[in-house]
PDB file of N, CA and C in Angstrom:
ATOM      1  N   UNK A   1      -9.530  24.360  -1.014  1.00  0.00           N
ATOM      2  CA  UNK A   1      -9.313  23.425  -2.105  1.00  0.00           C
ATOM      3  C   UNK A   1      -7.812  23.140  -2.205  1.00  0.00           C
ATOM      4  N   UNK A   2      -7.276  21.705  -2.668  1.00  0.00           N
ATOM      5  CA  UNK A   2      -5.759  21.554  -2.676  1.00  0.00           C
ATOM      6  C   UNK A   2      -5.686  20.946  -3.917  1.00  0.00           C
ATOM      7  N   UNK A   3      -4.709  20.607  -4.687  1.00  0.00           N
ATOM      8  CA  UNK A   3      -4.559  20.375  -5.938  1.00  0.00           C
ATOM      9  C   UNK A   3      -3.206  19.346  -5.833  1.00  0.00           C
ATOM     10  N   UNK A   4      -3.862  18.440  -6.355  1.00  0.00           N
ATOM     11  CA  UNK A   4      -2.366  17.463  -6.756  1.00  0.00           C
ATOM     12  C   UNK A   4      -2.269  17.138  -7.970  1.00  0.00           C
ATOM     13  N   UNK A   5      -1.268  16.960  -8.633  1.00  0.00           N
ATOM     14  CA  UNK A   5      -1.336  16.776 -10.216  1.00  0.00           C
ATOM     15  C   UNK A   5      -2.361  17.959 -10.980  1.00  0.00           C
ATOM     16  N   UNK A   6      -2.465  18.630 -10.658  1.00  0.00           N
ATOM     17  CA  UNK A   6      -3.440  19.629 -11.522  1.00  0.00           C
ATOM     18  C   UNK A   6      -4.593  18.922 -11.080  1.00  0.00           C
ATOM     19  N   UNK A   7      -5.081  18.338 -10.263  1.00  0.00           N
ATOM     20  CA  UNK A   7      -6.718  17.772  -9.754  1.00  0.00           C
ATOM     21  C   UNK A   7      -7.178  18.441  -8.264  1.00  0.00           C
ATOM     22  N   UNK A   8      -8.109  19.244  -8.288  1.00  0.00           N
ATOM     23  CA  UNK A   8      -8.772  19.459  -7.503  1.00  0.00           C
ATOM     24  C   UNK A   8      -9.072  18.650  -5.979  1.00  0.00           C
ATOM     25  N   UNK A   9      -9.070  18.590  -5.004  1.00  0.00           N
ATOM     26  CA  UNK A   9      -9.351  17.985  -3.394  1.00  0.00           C
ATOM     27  C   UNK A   9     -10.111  19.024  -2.683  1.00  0.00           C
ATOM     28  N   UNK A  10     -11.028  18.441  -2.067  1.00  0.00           N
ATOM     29  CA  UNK A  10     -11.786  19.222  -1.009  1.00  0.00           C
ATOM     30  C   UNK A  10     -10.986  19.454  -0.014  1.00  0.00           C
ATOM     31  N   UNK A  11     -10.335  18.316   0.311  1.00  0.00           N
ATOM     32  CA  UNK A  11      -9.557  18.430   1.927  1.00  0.00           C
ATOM     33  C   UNK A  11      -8.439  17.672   1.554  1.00  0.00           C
ATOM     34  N   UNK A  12      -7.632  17.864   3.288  1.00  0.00           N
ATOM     35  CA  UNK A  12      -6.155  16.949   3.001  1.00  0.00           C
ATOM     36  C   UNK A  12      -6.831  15.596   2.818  1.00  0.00           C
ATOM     37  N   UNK A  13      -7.744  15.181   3.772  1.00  0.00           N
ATOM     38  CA  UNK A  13      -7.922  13.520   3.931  1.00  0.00           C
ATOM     39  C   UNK A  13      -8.062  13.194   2.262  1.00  0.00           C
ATOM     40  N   UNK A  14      -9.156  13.859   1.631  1.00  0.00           N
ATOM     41  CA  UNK A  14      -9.058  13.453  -0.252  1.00  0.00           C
ATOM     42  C   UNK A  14      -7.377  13.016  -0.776  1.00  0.00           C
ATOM     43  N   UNK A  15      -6.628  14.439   0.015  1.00  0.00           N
ATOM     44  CA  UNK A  15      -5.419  13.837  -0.464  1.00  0.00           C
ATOM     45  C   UNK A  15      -4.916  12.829  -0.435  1.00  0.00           C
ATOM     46  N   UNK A  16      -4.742  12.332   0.920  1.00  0.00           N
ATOM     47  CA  UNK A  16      -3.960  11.580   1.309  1.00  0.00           C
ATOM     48  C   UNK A  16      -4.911  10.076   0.612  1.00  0.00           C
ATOM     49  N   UNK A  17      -6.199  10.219   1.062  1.00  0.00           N
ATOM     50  CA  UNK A  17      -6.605   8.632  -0.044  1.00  0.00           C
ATOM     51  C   UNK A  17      -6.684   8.688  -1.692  1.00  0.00           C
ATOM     52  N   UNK A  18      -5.953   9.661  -1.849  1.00  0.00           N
ATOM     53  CA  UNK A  18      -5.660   9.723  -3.449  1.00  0.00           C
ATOM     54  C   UNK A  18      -5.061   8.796  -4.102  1.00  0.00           C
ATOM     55  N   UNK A  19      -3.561   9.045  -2.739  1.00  0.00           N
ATOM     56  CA  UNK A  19      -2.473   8.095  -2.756  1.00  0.00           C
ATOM     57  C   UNK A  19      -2.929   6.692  -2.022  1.00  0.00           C
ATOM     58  N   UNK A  20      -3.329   6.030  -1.052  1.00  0.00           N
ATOM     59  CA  UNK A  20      -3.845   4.802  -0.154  1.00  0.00           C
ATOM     60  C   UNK A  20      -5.045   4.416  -0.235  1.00  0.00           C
ATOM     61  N   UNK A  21      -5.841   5.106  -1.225  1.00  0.00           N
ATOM     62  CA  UNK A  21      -7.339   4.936  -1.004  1.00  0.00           C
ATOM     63  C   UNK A  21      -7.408   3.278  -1.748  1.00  0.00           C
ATOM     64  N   UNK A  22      -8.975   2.687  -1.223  1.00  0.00           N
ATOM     65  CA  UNK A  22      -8.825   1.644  -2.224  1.00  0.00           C
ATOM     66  C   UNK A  22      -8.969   0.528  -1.500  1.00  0.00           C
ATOM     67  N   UNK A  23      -9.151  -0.608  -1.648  1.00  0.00           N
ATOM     68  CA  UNK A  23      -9.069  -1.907  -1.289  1.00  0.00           C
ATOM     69  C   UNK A  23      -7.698  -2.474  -0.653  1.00  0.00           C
ATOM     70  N   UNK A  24      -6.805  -2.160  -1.430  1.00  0.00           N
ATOM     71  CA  UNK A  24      -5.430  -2.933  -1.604  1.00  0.00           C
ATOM     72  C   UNK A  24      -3.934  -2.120  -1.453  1.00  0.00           C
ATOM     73  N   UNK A  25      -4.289  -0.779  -2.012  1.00  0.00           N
ATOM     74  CA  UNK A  25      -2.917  -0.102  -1.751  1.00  0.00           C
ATOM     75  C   UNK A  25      -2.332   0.040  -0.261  1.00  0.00           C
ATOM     76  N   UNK A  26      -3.452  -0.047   0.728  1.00  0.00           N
ATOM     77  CA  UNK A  26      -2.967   0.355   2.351  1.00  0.00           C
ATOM     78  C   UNK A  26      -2.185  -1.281   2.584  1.00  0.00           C
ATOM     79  N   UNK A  27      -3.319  -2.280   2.048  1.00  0.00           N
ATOM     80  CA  UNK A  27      -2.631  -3.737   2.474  1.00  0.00           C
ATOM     81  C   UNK A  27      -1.029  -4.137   1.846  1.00  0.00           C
ATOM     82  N   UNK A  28      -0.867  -3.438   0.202  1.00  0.00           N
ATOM     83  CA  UNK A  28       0.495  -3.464   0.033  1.00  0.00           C
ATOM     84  C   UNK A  28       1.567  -3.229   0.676  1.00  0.00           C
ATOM     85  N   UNK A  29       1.275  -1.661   0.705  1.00  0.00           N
ATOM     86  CA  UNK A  29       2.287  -1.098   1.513  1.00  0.00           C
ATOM     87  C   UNK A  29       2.174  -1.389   3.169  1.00  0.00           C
ATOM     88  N   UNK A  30       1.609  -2.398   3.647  1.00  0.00           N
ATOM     89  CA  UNK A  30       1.573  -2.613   4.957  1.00  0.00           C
ATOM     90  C   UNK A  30       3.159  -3.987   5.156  1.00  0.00           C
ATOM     91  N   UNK A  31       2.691  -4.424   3.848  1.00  0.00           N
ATOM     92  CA  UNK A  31       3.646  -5.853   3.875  1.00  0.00           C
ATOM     93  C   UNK A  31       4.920  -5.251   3.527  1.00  0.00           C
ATOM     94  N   UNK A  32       5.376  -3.886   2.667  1.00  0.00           N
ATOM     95  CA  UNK A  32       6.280  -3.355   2.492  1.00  0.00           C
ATOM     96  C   UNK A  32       7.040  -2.639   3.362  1.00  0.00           C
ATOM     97  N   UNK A  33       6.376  -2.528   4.468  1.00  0.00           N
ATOM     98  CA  UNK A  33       6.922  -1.536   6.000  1.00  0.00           C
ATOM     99  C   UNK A  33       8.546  -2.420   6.090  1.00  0.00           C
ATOM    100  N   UNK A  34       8.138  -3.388   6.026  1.00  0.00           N
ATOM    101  CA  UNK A  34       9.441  -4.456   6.637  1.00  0.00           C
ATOM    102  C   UNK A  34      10.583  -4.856   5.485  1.00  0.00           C
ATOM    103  N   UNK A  35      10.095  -4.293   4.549  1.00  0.00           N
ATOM    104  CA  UNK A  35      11.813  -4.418   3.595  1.00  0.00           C
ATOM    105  C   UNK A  35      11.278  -5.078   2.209  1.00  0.00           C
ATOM    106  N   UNK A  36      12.012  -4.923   1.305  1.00  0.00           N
ATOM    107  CA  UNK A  36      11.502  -4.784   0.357  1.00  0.00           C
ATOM    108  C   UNK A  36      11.040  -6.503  -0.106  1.00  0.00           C
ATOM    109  N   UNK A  37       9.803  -6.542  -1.067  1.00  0.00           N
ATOM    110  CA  UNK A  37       8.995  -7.567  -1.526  1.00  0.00           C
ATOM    111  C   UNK A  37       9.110  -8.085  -2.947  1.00  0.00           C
ATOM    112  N   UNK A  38       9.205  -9.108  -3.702  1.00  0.00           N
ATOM    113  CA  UNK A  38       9.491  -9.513  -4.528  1.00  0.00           C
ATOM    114  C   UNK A  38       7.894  -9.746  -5.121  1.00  0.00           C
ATOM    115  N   UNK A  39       7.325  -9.747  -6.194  1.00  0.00           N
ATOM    116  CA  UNK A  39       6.033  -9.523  -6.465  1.00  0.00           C
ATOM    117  C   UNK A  39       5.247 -11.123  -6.427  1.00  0.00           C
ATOM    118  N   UNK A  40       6.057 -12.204  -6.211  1.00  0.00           N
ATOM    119  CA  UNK A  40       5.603 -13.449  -6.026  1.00  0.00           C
ATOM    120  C   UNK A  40       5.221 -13.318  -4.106  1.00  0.00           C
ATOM    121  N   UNK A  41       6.179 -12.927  -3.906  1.00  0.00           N
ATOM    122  CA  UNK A  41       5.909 -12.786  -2.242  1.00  0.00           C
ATOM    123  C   UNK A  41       4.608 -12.159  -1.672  1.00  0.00           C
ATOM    124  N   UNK A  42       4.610 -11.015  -2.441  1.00  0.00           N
ATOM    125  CA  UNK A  42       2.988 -10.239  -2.302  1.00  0.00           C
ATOM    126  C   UNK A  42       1.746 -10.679  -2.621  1.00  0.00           C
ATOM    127  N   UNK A  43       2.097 -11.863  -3.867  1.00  0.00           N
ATOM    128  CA  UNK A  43       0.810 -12.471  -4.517  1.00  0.00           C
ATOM    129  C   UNK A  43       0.933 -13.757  -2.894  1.00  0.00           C
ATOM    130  N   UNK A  44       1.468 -14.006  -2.261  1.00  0.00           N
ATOM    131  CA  UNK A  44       1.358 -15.272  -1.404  1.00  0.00           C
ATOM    132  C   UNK A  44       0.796 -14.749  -0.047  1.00  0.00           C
ATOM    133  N   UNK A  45       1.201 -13.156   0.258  1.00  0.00           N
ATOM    134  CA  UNK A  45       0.402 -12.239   0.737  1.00  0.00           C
ATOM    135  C   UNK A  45      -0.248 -12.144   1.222  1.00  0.00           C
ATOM    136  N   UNK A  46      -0.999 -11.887   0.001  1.00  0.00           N
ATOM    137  CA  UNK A  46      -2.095 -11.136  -0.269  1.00  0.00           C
ATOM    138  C   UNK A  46      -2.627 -12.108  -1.287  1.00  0.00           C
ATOM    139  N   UNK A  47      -3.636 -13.271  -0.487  1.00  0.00           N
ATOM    140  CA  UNK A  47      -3.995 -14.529  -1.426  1.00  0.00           C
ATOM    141  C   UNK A  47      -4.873 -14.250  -2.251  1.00  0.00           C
ATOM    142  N   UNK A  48      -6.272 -13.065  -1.831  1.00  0.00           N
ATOM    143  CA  UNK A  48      -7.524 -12.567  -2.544  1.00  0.00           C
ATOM    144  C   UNK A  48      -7.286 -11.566  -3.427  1.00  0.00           C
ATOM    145  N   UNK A  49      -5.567 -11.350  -3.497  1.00  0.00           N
ATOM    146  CA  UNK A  49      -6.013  -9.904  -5.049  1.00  0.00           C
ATOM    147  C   UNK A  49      -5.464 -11.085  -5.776  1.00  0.00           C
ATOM    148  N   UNK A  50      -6.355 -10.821  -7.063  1.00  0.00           N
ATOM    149  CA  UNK A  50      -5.893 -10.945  -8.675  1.00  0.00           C
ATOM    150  C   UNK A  50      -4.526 -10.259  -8.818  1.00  0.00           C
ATOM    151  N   UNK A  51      -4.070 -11.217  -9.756  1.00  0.00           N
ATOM    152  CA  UNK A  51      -2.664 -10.725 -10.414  1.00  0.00           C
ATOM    153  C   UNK A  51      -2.583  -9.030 -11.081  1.00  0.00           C
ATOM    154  N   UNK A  52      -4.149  -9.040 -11.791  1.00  0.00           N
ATOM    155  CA  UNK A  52      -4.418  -8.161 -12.382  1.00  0.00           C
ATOM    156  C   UNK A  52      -4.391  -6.871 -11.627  1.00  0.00           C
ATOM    157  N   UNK A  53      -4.833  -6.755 -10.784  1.00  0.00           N
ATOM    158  CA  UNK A  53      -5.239  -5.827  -9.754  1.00  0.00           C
ATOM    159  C   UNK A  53      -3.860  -5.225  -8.941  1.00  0.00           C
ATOM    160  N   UNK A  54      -3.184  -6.693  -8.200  1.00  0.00           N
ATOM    161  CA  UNK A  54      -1.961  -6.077  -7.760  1.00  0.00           C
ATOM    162  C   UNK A  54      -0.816  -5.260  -9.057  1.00  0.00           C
ATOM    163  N   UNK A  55      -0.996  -5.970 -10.192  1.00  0.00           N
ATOM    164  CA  UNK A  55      -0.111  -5.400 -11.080  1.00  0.00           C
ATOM    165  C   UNK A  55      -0.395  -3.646 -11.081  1.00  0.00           C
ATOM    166  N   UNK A  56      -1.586  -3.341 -11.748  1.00  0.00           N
ATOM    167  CA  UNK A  56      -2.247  -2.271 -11.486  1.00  0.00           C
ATOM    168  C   UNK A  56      -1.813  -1.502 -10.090  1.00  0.00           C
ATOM    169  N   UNK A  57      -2.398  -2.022  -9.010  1.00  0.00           N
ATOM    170  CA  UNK A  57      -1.961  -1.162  -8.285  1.00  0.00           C
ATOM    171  C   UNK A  57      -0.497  -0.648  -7.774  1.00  0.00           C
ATOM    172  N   UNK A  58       0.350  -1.612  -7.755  1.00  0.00           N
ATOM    173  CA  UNK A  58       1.972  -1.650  -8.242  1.00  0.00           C
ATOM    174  C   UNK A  58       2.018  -0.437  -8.841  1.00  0.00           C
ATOM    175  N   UNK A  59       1.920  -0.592 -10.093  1.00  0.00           N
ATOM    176  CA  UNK A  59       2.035   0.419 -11.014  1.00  0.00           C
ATOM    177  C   UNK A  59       1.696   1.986 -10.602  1.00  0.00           C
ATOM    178  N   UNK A  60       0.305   1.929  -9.992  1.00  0.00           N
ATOM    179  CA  UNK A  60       0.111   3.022  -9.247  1.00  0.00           C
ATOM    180  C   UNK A  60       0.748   3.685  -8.298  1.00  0.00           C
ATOM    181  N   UNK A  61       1.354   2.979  -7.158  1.00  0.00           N
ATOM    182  CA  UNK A  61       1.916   3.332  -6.228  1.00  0.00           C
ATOM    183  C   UNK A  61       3.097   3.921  -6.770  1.00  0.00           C
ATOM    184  N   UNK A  62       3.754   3.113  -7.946  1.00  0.00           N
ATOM    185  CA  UNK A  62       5.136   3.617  -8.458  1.00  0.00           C
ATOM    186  C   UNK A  62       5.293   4.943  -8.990  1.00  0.00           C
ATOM    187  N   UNK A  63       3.934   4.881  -9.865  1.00  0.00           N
ATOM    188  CA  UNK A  63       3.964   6.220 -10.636  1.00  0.00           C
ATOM    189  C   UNK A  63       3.254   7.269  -9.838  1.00  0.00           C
ATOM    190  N   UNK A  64       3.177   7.337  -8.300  1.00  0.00           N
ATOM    191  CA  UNK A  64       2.981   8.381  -7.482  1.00  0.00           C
ATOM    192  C   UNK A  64       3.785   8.470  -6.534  1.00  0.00           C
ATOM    193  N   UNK A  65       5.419   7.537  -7.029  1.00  0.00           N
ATOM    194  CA  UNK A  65       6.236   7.685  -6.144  1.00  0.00           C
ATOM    195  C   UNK A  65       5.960   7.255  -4.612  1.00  0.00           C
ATOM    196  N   UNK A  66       5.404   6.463  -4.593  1.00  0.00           N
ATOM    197  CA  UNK A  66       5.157   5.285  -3.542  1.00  0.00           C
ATOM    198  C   UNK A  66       6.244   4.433  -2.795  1.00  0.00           C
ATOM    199  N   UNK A  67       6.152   3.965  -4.003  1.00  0.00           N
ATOM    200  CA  UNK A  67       7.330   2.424  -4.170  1.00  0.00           C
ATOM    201  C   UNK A  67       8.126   2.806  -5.114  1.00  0.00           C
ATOM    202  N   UNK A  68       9.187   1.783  -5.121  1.00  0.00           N
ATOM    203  CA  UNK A  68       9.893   1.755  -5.982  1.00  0.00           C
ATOM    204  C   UNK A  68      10.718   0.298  -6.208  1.00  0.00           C
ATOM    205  N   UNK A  69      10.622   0.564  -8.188  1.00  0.00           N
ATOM    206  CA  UNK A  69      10.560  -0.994  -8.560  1.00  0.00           C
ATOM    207  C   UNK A  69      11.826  -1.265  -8.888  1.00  0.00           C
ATOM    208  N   UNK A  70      12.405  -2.066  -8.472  1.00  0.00           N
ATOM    209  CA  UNK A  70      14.038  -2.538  -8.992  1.00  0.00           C
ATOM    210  C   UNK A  70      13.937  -3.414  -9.734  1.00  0.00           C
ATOM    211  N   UNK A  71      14.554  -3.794 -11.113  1.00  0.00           N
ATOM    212  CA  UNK A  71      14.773  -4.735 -12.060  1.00  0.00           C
ATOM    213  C   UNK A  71      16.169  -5.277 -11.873  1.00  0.00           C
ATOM    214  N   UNK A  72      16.001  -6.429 -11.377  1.00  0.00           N
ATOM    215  CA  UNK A  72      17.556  -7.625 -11.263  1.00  0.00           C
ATOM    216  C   UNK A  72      17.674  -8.041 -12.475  1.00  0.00           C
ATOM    217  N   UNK A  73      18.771  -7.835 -13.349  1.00  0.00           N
ATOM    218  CA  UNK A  73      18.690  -8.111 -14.847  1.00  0.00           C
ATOM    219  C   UNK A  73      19.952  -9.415 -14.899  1.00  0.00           C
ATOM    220  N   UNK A  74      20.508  -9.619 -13.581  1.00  0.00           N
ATOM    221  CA  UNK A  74      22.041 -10.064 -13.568  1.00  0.00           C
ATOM    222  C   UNK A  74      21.546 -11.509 -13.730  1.00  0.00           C
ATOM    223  N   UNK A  75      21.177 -12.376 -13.240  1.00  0.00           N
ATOM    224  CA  UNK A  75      20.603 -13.625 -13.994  1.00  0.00           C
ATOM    225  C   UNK A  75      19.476 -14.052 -14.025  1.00  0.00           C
ATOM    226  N   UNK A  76      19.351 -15.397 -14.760  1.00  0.00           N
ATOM    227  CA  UNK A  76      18.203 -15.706 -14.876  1.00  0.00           C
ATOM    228  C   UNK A  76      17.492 -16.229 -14.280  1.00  0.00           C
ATOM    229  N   UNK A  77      16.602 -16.465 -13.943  1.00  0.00           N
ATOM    230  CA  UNK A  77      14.858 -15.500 -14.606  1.00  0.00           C
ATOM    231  C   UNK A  77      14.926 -14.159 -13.851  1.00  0.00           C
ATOM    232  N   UNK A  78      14.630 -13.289 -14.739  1.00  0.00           N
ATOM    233  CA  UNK A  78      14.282 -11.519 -14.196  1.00  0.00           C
ATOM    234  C   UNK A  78      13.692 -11.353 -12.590  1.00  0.00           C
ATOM    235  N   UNK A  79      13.884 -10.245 -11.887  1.00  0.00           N
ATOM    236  CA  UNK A  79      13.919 -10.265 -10.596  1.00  0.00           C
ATOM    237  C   UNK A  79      13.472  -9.287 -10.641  1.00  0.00           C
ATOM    238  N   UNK A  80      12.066  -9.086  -9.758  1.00  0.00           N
ATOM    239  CA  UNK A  80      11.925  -7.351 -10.222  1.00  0.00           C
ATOM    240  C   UNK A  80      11.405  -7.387  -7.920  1.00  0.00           C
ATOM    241  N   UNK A  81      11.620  -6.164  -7.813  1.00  0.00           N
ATOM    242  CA  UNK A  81      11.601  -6.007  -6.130  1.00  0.00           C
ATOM    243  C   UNK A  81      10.841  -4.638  -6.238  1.00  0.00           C
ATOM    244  N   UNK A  82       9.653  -5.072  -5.239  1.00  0.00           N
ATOM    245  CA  UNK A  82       8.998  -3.397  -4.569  1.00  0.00           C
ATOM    246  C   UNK A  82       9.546  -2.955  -3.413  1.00  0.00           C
ATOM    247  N   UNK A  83       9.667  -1.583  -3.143  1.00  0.00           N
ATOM    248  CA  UNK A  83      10.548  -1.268  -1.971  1.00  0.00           C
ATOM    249  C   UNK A  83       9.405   0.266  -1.471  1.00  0.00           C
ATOM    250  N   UNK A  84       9.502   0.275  -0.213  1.00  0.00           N
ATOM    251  CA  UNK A  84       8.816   2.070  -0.180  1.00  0.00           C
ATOM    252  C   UNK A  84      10.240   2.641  -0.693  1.00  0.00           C
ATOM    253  N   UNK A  85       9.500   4.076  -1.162  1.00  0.00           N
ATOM    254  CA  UNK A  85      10.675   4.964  -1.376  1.00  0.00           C
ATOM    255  C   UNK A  85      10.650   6.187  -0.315  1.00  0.00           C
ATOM    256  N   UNK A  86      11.813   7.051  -0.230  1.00  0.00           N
ATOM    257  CA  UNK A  86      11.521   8.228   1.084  1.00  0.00           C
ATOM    258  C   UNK A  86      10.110   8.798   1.046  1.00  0.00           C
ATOM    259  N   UNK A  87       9.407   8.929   0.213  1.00  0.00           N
ATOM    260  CA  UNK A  87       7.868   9.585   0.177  1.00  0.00           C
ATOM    261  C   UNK A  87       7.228   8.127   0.683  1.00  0.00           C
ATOM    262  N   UNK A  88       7.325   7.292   0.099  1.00  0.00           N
ATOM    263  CA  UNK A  88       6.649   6.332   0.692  1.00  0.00           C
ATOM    264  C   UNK A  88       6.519   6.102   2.291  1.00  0.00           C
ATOM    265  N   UNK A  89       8.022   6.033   2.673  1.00  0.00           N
ATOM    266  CA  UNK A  89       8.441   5.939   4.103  1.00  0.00           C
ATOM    267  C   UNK A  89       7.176   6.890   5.038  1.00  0.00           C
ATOM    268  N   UNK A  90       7.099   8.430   4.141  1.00  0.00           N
ATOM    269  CA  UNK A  90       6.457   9.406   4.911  1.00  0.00           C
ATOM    270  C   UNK A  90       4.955   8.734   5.583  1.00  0.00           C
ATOM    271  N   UNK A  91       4.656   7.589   5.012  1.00  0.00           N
ATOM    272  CA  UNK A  91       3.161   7.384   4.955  1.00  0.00           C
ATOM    273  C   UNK A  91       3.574   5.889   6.604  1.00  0.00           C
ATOM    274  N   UNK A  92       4.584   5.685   6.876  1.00  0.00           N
ATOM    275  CA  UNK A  92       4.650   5.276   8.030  1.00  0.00           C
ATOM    276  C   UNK A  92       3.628   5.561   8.769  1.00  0.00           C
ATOM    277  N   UNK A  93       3.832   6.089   9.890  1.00  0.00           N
ATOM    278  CA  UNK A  93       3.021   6.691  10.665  1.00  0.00           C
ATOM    279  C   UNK A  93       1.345   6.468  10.324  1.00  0.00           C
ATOM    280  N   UNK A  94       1.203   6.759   9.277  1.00  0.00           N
ATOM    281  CA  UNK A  94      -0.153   6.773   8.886  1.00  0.00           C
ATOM    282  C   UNK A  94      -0.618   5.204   8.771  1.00  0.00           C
ATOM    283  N   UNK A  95       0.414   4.185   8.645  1.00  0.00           N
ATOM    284  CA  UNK A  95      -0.159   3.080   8.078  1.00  0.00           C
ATOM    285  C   UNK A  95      -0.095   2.336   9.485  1.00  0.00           C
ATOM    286  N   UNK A  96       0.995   2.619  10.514  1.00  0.00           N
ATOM    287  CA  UNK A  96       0.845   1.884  11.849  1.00  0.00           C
ATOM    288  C   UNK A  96      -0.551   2.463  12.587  1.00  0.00           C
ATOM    289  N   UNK A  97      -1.156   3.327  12.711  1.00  0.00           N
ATOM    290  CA  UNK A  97      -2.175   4.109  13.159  1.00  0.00           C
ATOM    291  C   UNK A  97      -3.174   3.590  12.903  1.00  0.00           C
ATOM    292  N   UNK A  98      -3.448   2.968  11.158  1.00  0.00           N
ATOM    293  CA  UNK A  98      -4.561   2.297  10.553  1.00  0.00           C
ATOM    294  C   UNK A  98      -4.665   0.789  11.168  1.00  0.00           C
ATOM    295  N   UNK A  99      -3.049   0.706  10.817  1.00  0.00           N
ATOM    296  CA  UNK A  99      -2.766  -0.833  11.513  1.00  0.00           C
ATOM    297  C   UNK A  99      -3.844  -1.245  13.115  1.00  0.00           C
ATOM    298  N   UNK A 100      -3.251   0.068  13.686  1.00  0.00           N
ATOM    299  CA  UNK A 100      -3.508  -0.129  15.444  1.00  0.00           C
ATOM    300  C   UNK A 100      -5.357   0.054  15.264  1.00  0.00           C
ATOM    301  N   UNK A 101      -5.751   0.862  14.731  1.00  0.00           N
ATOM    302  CA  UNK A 101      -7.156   1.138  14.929  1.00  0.00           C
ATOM    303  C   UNK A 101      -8.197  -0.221  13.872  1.00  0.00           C
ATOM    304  N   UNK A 102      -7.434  -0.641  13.465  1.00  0.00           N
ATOM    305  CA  UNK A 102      -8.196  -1.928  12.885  1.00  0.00           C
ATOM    306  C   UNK A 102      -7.949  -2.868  13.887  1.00  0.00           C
ATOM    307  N   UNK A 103      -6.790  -3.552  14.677  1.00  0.00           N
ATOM    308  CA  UNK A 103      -6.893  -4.187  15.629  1.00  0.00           C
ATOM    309  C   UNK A 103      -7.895  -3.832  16.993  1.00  0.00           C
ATOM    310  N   UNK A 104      -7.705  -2.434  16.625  1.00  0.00           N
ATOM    311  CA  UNK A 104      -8.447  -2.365  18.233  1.00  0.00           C
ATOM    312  C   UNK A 104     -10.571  -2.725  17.470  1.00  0.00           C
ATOM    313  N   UNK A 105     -10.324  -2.445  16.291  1.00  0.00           N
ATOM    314  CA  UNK A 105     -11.947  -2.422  15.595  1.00  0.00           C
ATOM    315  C   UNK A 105     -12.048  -3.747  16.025  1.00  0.00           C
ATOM    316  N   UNK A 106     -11.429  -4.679  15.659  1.00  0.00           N
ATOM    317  CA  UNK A 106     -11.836  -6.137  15.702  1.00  0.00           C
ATOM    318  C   UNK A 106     -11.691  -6.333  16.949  1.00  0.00           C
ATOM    319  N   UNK A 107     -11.118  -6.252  18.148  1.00  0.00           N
ATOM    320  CA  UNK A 107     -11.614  -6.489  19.659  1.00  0.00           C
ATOM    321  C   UNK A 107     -12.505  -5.763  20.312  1.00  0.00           C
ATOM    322  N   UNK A 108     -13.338  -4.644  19.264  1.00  0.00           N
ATOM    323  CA  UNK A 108     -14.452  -3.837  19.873  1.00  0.00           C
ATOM    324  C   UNK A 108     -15.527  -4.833  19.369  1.00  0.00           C
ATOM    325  N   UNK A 109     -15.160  -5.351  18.323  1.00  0.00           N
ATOM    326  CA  UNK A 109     -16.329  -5.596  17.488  1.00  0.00           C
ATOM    327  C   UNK A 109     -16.577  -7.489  18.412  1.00  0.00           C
ATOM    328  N   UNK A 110     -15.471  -7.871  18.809  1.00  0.00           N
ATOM    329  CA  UNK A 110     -15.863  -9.015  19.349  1.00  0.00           C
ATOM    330  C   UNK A 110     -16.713  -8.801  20.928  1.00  0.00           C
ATOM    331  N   UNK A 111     -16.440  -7.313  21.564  1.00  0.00           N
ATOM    332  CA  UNK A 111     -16.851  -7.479  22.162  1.00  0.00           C
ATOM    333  C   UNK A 111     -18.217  -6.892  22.202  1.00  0.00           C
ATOM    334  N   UNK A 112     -18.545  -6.270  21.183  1.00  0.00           N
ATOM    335  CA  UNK A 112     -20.716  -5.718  20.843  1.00  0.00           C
ATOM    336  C   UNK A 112     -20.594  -7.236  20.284  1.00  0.00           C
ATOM    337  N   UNK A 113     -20.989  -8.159  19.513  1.00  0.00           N
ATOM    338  CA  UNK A 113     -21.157  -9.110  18.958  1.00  0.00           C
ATOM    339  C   UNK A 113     -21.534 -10.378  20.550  1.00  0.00           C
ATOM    340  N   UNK A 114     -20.699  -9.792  21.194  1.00  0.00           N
ATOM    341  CA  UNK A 114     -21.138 -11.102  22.477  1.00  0.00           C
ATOM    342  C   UNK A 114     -22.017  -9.932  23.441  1.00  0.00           C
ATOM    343  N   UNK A 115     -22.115  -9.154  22.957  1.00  0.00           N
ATOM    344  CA  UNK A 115     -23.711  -8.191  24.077  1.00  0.00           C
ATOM    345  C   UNK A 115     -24.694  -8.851  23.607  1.00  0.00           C
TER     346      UNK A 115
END
């Protein structure tokens, strides 16, 4: 058993989709690999999440030390930027891997589909 936040996990993998699990958090932080994102940029993205949803998950990632949110206060209109943070960074590896094995899914899958 492993414990994060005082919550119980069967295994590491529970862990690790504690933090990435989900619809949308792997696709965020996929667009975030390459430098940091302005939250209009992510909604143009990522055309099928709701505002609602990315806000939410934003939020999530932040408050598990994911990302991290910068507020541009210096002029106007407010500027707010998602960035990975060094924990975030850690999940590299893990997200090019997902990356590579979904590409290779979709050229397996084109090729059972023409059997």
């Amino acid at each position: 058993m492993y414990t994060v936040d005082n919550k119980p996990y069967p295994c590491c993998t529970s862990v690790t989709m504690r933090f990435i699990g989900g619809k949308w958090k792997a696709v965020i932080l996929f667009y975030l690999i390459d430098g940091a994102k302005r939250y209009n940029e992510l909604r143009k993205l990522i055309p099928t999440i709701t505002e609602r949803t990315l806000s939410l998950q934003l939020k999530q990632l932040e408050e598990d030390n994911i990302i991290d949110r910068k507020v541009f206060t210096e002029k106007p209109p407010l500027m707010v930027e998602y960035s990975l943070t060094d924990f975030g960074k850690t999940l590299l590896p893990v997200l090019n891997e997902i990356t590579k094995w979904g590409q290779d899914a979709v050229e397996i899958s084109k090729k059972i589909t023409k059997n």
